[in-house]
N, C-alpha and C. Protein backbone atom coordinates (compact mmCIF):
# COMPACT_ATOMS: atom_id res chain seq x y z
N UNK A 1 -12.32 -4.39 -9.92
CA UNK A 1 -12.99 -4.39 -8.66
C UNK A 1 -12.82 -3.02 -8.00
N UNK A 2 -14.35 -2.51 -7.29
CA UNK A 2 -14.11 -0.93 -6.94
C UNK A 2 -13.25 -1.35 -5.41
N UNK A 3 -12.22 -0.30 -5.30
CA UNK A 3 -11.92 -0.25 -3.79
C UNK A 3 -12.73 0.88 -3.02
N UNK A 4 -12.50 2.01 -3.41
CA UNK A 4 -12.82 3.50 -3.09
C UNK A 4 -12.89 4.33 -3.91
N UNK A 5 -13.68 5.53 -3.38
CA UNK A 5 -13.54 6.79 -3.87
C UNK A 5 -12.29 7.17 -3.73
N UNK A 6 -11.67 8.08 -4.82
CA UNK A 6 -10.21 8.55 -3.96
C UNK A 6 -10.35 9.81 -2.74
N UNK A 7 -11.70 10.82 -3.52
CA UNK A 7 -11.71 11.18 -2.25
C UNK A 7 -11.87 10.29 -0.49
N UNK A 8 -11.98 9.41 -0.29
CA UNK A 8 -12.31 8.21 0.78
C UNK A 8 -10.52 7.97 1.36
N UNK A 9 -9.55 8.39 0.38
CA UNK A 9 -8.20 8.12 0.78
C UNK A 9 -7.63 9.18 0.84
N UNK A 10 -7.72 9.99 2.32
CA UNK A 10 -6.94 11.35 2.40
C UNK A 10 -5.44 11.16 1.68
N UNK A 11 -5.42 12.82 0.94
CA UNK A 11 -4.00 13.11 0.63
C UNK A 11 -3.02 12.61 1.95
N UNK A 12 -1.64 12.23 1.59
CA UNK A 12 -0.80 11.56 2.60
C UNK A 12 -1.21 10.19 3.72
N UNK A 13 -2.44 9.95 3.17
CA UNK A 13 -2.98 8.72 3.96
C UNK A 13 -2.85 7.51 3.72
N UNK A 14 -2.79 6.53 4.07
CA UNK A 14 -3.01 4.88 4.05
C UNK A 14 -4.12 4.70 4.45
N UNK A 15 -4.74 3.17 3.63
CA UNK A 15 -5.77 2.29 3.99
C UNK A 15 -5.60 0.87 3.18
N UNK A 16 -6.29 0.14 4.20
CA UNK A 16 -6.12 -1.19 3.99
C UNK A 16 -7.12 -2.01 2.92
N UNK A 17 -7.33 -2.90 2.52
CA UNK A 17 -8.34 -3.35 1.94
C UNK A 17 -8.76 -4.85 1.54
N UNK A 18 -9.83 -5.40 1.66
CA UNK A 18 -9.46 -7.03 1.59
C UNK A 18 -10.85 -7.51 0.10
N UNK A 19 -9.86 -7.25 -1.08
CA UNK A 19 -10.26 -7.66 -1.98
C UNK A 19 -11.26 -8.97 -2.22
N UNK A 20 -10.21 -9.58 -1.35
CA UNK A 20 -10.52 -10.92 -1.28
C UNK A 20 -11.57 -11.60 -0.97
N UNK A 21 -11.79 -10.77 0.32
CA UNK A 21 -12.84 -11.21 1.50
C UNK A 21 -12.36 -12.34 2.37
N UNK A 22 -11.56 -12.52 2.45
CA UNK A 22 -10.71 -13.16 3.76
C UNK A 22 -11.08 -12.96 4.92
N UNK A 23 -11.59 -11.81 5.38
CA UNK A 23 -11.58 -11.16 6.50
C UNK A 23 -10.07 -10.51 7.03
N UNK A 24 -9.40 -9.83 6.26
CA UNK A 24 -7.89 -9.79 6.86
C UNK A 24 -7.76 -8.62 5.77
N UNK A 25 -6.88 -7.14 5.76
CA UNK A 25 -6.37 -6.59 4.24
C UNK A 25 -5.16 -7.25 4.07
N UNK A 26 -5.20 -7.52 3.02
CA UNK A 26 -4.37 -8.15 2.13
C UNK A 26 -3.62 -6.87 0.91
N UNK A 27 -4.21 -6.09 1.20
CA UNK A 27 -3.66 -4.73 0.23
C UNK A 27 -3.78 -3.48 0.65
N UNK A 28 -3.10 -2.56 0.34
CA UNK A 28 -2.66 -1.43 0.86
C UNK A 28 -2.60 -0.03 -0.06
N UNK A 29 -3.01 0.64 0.23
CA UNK A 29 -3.25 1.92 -0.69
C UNK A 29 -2.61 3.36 0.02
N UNK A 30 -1.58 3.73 -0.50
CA UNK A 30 -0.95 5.27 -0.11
C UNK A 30 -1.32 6.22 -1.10
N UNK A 31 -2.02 7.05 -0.59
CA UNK A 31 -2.37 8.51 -1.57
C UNK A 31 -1.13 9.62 -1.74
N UNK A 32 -0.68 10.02 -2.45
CA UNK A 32 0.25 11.11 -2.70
C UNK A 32 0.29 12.06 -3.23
N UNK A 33 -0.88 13.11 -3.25
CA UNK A 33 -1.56 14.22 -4.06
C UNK A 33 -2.41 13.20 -5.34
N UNK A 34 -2.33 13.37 -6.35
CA UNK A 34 -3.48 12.42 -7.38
C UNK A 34 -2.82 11.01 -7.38
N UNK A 35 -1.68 10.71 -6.94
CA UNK A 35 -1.05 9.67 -7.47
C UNK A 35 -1.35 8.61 -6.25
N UNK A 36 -1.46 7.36 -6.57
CA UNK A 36 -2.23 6.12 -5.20
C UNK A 36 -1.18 4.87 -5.65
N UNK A 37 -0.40 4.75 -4.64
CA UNK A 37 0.91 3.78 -4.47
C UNK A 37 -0.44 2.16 -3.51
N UNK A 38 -0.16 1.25 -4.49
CA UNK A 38 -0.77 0.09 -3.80
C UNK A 38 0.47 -0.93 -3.50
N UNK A 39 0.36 -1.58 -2.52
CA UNK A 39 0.49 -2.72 -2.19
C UNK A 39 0.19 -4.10 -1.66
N UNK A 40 0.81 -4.73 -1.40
CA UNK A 40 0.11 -6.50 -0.97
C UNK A 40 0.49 -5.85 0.98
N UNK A 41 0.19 -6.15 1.62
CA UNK A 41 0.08 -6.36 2.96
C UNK A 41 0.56 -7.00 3.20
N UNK A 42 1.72 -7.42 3.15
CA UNK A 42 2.58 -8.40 3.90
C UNK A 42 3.97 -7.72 3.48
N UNK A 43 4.61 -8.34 4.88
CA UNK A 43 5.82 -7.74 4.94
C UNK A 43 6.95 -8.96 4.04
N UNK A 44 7.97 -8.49 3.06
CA UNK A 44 8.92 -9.44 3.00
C UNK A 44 9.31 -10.11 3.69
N UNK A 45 9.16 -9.61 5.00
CA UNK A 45 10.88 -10.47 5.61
C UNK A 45 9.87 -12.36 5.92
N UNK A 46 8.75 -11.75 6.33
CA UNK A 46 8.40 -12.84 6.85
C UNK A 46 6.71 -13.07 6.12
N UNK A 47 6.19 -12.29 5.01
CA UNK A 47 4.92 -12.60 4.70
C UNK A 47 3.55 -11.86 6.21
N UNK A 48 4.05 -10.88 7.09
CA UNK A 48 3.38 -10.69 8.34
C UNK A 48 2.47 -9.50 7.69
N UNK A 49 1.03 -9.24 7.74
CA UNK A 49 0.59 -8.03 7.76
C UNK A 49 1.52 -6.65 8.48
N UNK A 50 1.31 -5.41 7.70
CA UNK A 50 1.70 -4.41 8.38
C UNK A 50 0.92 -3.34 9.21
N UNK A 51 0.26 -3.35 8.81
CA UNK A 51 -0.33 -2.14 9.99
C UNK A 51 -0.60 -2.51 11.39
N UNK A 52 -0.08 -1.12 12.19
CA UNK A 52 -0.05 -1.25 13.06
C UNK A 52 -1.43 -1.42 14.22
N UNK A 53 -2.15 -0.40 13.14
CA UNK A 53 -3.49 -0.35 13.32
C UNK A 53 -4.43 -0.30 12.18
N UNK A 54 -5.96 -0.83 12.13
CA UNK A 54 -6.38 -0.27 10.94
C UNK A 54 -6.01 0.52 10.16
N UNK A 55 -5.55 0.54 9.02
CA UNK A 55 -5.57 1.44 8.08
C UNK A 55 -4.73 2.43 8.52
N UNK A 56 -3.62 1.73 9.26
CA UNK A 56 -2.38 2.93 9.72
C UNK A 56 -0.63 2.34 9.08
N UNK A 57 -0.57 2.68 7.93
CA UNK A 57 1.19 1.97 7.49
C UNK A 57 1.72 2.70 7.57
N UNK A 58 1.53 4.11 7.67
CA UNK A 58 2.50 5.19 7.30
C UNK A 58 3.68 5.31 9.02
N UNK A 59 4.74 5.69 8.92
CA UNK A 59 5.50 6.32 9.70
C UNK A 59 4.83 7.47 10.70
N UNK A 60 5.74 8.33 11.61
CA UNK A 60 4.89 9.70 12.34
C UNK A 60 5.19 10.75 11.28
N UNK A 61 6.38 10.53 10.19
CA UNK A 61 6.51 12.05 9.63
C UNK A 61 5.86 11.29 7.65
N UNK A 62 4.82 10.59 7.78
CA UNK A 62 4.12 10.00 6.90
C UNK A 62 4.88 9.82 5.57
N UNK A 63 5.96 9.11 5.65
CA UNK A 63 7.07 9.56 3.92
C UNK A 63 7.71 8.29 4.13
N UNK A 64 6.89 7.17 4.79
CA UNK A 64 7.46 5.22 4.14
C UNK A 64 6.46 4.78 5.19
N UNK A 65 6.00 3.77 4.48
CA UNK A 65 5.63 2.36 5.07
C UNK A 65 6.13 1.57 6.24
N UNK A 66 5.87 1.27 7.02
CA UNK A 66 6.33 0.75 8.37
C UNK A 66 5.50 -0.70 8.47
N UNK A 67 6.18 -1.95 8.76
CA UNK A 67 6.06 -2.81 9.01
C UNK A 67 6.05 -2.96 10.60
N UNK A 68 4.73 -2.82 11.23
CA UNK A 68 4.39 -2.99 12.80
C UNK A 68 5.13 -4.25 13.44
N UNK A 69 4.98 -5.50 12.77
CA UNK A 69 5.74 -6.30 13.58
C UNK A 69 7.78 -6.05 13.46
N UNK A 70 8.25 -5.99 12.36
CA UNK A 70 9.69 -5.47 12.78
C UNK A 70 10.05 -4.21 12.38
N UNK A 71 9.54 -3.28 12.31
CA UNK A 71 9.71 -2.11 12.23
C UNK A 71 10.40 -1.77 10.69
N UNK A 72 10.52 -2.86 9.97
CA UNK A 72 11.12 -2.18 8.45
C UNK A 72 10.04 -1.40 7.75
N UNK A 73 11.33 -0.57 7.22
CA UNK A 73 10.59 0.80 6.26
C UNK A 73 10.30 0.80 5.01
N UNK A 74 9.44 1.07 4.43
CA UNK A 74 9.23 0.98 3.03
C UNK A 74 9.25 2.18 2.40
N UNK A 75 10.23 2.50 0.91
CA UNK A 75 9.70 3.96 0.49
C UNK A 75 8.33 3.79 -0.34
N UNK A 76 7.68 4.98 -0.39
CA UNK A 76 6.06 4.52 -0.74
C UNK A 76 6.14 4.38 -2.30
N UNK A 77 6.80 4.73 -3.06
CA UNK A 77 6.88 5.33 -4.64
C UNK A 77 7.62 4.17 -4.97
N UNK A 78 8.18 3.39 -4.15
CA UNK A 78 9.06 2.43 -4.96
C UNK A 78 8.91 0.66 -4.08
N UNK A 79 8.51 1.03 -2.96
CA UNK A 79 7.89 -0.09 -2.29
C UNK A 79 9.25 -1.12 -1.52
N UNK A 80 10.72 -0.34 -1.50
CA UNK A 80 12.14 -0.78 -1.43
C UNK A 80 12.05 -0.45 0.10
N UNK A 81 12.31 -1.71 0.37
CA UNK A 81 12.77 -1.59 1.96
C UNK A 81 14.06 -0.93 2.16
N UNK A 82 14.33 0.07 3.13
CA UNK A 82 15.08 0.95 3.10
C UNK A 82 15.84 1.13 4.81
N UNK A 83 15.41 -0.04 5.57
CA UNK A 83 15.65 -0.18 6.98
C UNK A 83 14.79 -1.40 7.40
N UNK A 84 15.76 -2.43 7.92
CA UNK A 84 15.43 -3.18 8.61
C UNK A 84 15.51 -4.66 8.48
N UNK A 85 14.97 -6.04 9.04
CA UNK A 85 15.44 -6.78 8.41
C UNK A 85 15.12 -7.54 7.17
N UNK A 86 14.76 -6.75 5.96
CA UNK A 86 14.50 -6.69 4.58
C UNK A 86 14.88 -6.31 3.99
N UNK A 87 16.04 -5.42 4.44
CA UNK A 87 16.81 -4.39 3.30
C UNK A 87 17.10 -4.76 1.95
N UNK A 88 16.58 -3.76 0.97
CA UNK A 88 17.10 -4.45 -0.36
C UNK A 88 16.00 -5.09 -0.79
N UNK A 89 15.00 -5.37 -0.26
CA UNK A 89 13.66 -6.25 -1.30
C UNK A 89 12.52 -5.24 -1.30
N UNK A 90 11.36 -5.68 -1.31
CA UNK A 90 10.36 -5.11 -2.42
C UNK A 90 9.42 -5.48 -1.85
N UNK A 91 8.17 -4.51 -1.50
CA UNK A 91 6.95 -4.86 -1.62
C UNK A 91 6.33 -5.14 -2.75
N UNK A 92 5.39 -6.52 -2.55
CA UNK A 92 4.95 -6.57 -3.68
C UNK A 92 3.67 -5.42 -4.61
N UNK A 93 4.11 -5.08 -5.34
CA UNK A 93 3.52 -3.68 -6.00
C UNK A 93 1.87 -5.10 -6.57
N UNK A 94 0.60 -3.60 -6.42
CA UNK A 94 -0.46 -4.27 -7.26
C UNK A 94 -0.92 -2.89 -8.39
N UNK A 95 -1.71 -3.40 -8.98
CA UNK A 95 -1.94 -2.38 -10.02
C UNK A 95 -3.54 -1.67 -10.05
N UNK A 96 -3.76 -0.24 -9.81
CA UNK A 96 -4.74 0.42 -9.62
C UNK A 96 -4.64 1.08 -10.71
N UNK A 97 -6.20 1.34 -10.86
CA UNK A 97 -6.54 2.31 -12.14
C UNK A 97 -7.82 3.30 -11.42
N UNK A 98 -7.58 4.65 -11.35
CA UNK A 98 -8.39 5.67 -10.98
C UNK A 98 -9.03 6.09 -12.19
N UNK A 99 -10.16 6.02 -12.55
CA UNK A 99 -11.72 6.58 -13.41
C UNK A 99 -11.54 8.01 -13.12
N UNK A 100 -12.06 8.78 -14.45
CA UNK A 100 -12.43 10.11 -14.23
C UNK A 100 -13.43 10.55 -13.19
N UNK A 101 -14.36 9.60 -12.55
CA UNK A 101 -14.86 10.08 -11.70
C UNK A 101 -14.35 9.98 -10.47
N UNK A 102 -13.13 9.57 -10.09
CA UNK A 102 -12.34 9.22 -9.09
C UNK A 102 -12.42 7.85 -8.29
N UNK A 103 -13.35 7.01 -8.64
CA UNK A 103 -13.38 5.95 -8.89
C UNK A 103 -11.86 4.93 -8.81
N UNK A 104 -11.39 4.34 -7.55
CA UNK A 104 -10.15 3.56 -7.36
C UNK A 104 -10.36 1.92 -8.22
N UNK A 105 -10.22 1.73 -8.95
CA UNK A 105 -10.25 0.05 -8.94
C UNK A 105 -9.21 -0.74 -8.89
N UNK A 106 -9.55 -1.85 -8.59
CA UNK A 106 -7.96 -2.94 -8.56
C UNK A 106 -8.08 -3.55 -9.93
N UNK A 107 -6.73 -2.91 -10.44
CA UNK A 107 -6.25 -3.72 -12.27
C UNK A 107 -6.10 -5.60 -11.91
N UNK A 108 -5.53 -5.75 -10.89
CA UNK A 108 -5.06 -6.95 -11.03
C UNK A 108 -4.34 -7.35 -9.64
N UNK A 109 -4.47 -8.27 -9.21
CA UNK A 109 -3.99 -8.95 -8.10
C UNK A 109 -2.14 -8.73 -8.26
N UNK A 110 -1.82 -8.06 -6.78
CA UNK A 110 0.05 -7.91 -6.64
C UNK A 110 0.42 -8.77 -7.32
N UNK A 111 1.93 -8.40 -8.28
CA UNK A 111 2.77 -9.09 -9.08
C UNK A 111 3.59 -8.97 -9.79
N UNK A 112 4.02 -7.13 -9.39
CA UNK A 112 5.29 -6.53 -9.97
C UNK A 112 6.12 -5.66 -8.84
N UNK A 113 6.87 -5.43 -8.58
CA UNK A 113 8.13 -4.35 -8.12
C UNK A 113 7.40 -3.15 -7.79
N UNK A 114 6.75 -2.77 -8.49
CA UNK A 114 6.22 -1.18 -8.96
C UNK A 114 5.30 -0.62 -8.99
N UNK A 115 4.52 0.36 -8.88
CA UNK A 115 3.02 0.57 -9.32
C UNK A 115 2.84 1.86 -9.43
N UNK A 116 2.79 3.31 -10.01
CA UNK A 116 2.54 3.96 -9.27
C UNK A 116 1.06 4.10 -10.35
N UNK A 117 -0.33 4.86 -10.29
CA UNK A 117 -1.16 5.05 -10.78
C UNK A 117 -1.37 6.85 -10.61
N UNK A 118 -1.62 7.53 -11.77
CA UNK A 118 -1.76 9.01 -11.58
C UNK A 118 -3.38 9.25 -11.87
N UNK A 119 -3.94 10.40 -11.68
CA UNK A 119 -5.37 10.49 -11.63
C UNK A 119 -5.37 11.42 -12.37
């Protein structure tokens, strides 16, 4: 399933995305020079969406994931809560595959620890 262009996901940026069609994102995409860190949209501690705003997860100095309702941190490369009340667990990682034409797609619905995808 296409998400985006990668150009469409600024370097150091987040965006949200609803595979699903729920009406809600349910997944999460961090750009990191060619490399695109996905996740599920929900926070461990409690299953809560994170962004604070559309298509806003990142921190002010953009280097973890921030959970808007309790403020836990996520590192982006590894998806490990690193502050707050989640410490020690895991976003759930989903799996992206970027096309030579830059072309984002979703491999597969969240369901590992991990993800990172290189371009």
């Amino acid at each position: 399933m296409r998400l985006c262009h990668l150009s469409d996901l600024p370097d150091g940026g987040s965006r949200g995305f609803d595979p699903q069609q729920r009406g809600q994102d349910s997944l999460l995409l961090v750009r990191q020079g060619g490399q695109v860190h996905a996740w599920a949209d929900s926070c461990p501690h409690h299953g809560t969406p994170m962004a604070w705003r559309k298509d806003e997860y990142l921190n002010a100095a953009r280097d973890r994931i921030v959970c808007a309702a309790h403020g836990a941190q996520f590192h982006i490369t590894t998806g490990l809560c690193t502050l707050g009340p989640c410490l020690g667990q895991h976003l759930q990682a989903a799996a992206v595959h970027i096309r030579a034409d830059g072309e984002i797609h979703l491999a597969e619905m969240p369901s590992q620890h991990r993800q990172e995808t290189n371009a």
